[in-house]
C-alpha atoms as a PDB file:
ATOM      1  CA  UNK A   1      68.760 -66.400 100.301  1.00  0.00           C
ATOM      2  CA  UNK A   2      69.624 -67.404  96.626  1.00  0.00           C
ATOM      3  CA  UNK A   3      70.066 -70.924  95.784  1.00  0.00           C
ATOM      4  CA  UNK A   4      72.301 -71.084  92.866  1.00  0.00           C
ATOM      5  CA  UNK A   5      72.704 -74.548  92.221  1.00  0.00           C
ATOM      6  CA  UNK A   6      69.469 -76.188  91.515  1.00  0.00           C
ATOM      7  CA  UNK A   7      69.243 -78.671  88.614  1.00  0.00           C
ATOM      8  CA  UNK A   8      65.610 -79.359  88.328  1.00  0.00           C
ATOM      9  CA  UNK A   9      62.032 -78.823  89.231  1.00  0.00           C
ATOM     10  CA  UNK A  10      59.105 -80.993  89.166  1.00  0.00           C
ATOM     11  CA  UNK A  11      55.879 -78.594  89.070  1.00  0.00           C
ATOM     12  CA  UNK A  12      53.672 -80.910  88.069  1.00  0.00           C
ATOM     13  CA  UNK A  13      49.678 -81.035  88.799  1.00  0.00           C
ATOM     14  CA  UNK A  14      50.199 -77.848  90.391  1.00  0.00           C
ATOM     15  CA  UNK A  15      46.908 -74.733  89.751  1.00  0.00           C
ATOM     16  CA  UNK A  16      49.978 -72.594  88.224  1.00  0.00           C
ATOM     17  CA  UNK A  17      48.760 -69.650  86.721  1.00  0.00           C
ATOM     18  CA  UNK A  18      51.577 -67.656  85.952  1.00  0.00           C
ATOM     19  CA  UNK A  19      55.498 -67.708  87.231  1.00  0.00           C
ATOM     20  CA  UNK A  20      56.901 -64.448  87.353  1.00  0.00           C
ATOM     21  CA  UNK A  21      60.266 -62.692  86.436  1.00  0.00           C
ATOM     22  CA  UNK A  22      61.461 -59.376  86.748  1.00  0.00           C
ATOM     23  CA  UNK A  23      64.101 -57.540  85.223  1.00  0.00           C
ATOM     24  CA  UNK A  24      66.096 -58.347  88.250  1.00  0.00           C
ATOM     25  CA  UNK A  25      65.507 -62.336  88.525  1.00  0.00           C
ATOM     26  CA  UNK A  26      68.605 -64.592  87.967  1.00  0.00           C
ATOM     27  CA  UNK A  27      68.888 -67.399  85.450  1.00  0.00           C
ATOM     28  CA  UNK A  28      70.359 -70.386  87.241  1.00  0.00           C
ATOM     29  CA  UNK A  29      73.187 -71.780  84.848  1.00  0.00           C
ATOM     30  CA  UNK A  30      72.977 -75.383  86.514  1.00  0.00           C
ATOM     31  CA  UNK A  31      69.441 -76.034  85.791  1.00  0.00           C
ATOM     32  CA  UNK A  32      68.288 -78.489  83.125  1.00  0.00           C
ATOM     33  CA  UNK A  33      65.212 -79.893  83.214  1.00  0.00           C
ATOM     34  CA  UNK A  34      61.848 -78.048  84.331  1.00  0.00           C
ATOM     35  CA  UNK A  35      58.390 -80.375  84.828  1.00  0.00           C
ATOM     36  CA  UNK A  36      54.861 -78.556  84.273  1.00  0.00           C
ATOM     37  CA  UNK A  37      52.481 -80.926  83.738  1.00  0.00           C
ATOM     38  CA  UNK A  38      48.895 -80.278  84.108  1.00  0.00           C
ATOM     39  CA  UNK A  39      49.012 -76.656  84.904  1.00  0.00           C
ATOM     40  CA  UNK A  40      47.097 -73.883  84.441  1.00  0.00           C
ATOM     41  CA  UNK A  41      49.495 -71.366  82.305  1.00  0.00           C
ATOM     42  CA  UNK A  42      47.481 -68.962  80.592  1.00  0.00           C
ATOM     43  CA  UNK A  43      50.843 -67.347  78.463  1.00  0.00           C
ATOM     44  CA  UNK A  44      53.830 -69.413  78.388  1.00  0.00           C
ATOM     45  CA  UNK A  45      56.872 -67.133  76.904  1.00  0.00           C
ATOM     46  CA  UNK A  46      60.922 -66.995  77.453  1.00  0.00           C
ATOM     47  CA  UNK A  47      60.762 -63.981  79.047  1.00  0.00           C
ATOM     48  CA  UNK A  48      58.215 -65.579  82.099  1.00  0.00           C
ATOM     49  CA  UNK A  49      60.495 -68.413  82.397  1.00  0.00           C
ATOM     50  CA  UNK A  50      63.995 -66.782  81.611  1.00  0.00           C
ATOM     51  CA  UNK A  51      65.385 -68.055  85.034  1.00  0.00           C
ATOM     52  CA  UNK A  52      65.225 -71.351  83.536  1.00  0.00           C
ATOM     53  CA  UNK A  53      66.927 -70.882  80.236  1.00  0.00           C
ATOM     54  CA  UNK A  54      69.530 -72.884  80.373  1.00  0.00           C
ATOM     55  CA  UNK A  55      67.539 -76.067  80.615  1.00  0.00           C
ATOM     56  CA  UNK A  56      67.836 -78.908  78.404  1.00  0.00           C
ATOM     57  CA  UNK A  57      64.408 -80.631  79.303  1.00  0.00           C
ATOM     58  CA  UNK A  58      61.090 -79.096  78.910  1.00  0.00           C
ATOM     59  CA  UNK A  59      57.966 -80.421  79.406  1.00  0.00           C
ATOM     60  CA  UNK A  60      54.426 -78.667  78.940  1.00  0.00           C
ATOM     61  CA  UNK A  61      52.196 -81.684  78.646  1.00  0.00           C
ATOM     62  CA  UNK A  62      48.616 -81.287  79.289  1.00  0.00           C
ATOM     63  CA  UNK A  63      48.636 -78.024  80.168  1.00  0.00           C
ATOM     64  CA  UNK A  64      44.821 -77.066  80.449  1.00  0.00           C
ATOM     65  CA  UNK A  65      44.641 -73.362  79.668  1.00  0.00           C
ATOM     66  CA  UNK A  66      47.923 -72.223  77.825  1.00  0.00           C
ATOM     67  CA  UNK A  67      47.041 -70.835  74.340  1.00  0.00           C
ATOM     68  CA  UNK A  68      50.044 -71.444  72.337  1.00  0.00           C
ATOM     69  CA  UNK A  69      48.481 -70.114  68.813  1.00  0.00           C
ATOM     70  CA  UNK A  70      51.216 -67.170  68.107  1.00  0.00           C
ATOM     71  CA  UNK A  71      54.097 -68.639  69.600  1.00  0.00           C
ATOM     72  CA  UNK A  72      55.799 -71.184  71.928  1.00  0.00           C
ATOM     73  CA  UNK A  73      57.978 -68.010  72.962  1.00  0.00           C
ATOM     74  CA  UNK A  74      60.437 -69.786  74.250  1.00  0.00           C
ATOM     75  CA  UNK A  75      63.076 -69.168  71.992  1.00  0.00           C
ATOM     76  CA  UNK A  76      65.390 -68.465  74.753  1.00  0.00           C
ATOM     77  CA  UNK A  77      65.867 -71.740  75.672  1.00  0.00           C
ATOM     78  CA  UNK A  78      68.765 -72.600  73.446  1.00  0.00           C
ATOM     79  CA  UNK A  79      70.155 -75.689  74.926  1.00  0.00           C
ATOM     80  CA  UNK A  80      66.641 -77.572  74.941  1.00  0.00           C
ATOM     81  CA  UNK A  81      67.159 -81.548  73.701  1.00  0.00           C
ATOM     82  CA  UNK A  82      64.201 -82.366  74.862  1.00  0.00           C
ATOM     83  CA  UNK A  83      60.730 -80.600  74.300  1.00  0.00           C
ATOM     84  CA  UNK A  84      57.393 -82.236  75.246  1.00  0.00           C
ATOM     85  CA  UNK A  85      54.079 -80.600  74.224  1.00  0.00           C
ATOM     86  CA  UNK A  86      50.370 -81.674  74.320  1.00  0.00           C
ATOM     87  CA  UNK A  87      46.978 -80.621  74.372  1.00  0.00           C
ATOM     88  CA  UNK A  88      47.420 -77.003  73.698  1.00  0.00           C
ATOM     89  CA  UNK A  89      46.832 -74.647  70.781  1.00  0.00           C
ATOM     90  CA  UNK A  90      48.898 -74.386  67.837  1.00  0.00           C
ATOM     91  CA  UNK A  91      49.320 -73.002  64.605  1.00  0.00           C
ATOM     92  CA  UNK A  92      50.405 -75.669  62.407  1.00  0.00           C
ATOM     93  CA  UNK A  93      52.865 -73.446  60.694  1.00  0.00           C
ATOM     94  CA  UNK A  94      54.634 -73.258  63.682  1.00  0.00           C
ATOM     95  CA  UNK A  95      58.522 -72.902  63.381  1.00  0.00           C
ATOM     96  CA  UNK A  96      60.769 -75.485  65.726  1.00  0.00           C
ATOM     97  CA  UNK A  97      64.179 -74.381  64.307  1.00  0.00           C
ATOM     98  CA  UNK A  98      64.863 -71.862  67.198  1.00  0.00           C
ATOM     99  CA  UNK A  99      65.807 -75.179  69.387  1.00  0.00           C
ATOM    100  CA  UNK A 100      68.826 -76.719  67.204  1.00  0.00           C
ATOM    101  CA  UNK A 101      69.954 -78.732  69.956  1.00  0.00           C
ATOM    102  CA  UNK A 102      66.612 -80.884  70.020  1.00  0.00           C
ATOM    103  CA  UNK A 103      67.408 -84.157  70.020  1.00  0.00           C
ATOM    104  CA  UNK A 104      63.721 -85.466  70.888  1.00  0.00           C
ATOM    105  CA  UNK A 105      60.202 -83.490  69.963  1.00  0.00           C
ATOM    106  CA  UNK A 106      56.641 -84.803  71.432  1.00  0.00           C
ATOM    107  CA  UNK A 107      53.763 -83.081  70.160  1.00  0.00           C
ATOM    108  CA  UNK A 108      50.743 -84.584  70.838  1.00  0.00           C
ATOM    109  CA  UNK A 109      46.951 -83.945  71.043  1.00  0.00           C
ATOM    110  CA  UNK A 110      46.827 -80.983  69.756  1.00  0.00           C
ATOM    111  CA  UNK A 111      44.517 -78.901  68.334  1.00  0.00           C
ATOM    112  CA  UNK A 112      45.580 -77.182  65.303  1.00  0.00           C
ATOM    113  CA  UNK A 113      43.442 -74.435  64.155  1.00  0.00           C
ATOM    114  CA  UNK A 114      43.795 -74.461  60.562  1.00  0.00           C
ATOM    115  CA  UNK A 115      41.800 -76.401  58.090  1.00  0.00           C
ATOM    116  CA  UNK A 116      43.051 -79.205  56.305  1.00  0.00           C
ATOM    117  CA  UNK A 117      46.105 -80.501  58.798  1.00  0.00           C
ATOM    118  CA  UNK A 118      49.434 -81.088  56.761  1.00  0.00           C
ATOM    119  CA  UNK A 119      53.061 -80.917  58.170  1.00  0.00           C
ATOM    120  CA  UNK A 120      55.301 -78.297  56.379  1.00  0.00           C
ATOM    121  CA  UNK A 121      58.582 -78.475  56.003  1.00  0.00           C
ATOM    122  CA  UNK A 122      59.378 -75.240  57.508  1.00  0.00           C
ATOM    123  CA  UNK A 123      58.447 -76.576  61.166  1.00  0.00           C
ATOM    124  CA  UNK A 124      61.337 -78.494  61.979  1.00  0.00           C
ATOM    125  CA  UNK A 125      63.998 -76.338  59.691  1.00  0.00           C
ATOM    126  CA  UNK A 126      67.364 -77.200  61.536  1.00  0.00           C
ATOM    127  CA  UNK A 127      66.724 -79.556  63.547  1.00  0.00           C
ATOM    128  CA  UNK A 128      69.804 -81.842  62.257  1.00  0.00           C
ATOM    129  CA  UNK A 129      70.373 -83.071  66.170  1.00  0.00           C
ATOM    130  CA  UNK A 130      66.780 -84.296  66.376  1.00  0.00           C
ATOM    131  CA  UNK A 131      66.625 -88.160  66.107  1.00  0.00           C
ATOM    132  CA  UNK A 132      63.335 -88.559  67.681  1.00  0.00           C
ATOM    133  CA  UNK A 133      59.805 -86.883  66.201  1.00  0.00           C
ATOM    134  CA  UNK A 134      56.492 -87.769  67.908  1.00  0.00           C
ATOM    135  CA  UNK A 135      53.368 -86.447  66.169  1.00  0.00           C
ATOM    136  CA  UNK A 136      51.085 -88.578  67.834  1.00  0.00           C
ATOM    137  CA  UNK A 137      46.884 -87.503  68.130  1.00  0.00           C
ATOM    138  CA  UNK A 138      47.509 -84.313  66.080  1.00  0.00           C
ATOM    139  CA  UNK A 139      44.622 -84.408  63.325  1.00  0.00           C
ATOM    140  CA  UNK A 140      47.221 -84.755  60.856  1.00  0.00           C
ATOM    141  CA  UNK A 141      45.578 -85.796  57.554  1.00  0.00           C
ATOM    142  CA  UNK A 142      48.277 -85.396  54.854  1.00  0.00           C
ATOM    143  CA  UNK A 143      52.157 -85.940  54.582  1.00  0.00           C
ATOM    144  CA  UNK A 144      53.771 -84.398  51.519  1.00  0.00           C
ATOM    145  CA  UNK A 145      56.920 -84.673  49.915  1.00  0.00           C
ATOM    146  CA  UNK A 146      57.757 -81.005  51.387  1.00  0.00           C
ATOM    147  CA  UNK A 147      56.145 -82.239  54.644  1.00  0.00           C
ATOM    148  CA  UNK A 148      60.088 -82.799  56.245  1.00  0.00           C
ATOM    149  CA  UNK A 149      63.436 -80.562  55.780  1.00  0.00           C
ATOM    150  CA  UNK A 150      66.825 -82.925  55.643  1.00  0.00           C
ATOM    151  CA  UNK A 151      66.669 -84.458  59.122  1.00  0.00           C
ATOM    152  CA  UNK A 152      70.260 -85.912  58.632  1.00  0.00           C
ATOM    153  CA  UNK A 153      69.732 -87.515  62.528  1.00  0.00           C
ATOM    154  CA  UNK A 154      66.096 -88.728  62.507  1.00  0.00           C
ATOM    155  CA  UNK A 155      65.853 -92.460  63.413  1.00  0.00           C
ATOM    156  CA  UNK A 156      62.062 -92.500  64.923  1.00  0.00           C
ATOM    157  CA  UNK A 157      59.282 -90.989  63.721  1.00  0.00           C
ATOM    158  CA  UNK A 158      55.902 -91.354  65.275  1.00  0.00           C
ATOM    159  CA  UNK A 159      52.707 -90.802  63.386  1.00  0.00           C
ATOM    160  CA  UNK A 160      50.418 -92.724  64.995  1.00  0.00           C
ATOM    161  CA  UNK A 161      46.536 -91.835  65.870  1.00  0.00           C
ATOM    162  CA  UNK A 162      45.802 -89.246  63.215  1.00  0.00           C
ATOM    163  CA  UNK A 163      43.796 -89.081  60.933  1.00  0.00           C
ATOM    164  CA  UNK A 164      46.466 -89.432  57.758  1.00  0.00           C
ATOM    165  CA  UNK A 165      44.550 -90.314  54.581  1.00  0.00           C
ATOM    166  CA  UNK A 166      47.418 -89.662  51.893  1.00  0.00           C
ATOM    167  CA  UNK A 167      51.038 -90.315  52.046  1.00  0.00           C
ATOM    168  CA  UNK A 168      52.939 -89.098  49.182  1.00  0.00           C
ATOM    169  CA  UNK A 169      55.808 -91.330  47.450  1.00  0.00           C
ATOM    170  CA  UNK A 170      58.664 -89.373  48.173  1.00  0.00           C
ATOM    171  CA  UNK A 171      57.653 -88.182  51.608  1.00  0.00           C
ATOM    172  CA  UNK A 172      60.373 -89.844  53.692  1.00  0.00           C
ATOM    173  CA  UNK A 173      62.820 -89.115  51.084  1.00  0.00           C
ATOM    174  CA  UNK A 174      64.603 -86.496  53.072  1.00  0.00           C
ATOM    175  CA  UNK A 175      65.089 -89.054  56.459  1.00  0.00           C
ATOM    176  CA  UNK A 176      68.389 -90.912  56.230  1.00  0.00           C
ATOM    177  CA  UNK A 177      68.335 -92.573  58.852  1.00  0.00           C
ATOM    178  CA  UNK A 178      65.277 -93.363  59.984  1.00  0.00           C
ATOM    179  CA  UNK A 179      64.660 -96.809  61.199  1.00  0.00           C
ATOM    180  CA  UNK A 180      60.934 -96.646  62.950  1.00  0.00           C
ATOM    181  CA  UNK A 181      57.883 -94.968  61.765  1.00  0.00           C
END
């Protein structure tokens, strides 16, 4: 039995540990959004969720084991608009600009593992679709005028419950359109 039209997946609060794909598993070209809150993932990669690729809503909040620090990994998923992360492990020089279609990116509560927390430039390379950036709880201390490429779409940028104690003058400079921080 193969069910090849299935849109979405709620796998929420669930003790996940692992999902697993095989050379032989099928992506499903009709599925877009895929829940995983509160799980226990210990490696999330595109390869362990390649049946899902096609999905244009992700959501990893709060899961409570996956270790991020290398790499999201899940650079197959092209068509994402939406990408929710929190509480996980990240290094702050991650790079965003695999998911060009992002249109909204939550990352929250997380604990980078590098010293002094800045944003560079360099994470969201690409990312002219994106018109709404969360950075909420992220023990982010400094924003830079490299801190943001030219987000030609940004209207809302969230900054709120870190620990920012300098704000250069040009920072925003490269934000056209942003209405909200």
């Amino acid at each position: 039995f193969i069910i090849r039209k299935f849109f979405n997946s709620n796998l929420d609060n669930n003790p996940i540990t692992s999902i697993q794909n095989n050379e032989t598993s099928i992506p499903l070209p009709e599925f877009r959004e895929l829940h995983m809150k509160n799980n226990f993932m210990d490696n999330v990669t595109g390869n362990s969720l390649n049946i899902f690729r096609y999905a244009t809503y992700l959501s990893l909040l709060s899961s409570n084991s996956t270790d991020y620090k290398n790499s999201i990994s899940l650079s197959a998923f092209r068509n994402l608009q939406y990408l929710y992360l929190t509480r996980d492990s990240i290094n702050e020089k991650y790079n965003f600009t695999y998911y060009r279609s992002l249109k909204h990116l939550v990352i929250s509560n997380w604990n980078f593992k590098m010293g002094s927390v800045v944003i560079y430039k360099e994470n969201f390379n690409g990312l002219q679709q994106l018109t709404h950036l969360l950075l909420r709880n992220n023990q982010i201390e400094r924003i830079n005028n490299d801190s943001f490429p030219v987000l030609s779409s940004l209207q809302h940028l969230d900054l709120d419950f870190n620990t920012i104690s300098e704000i250069e003058e040009n920072s925003f400079s490269t934000l056209p359109k942003l209405k909200t921080l």
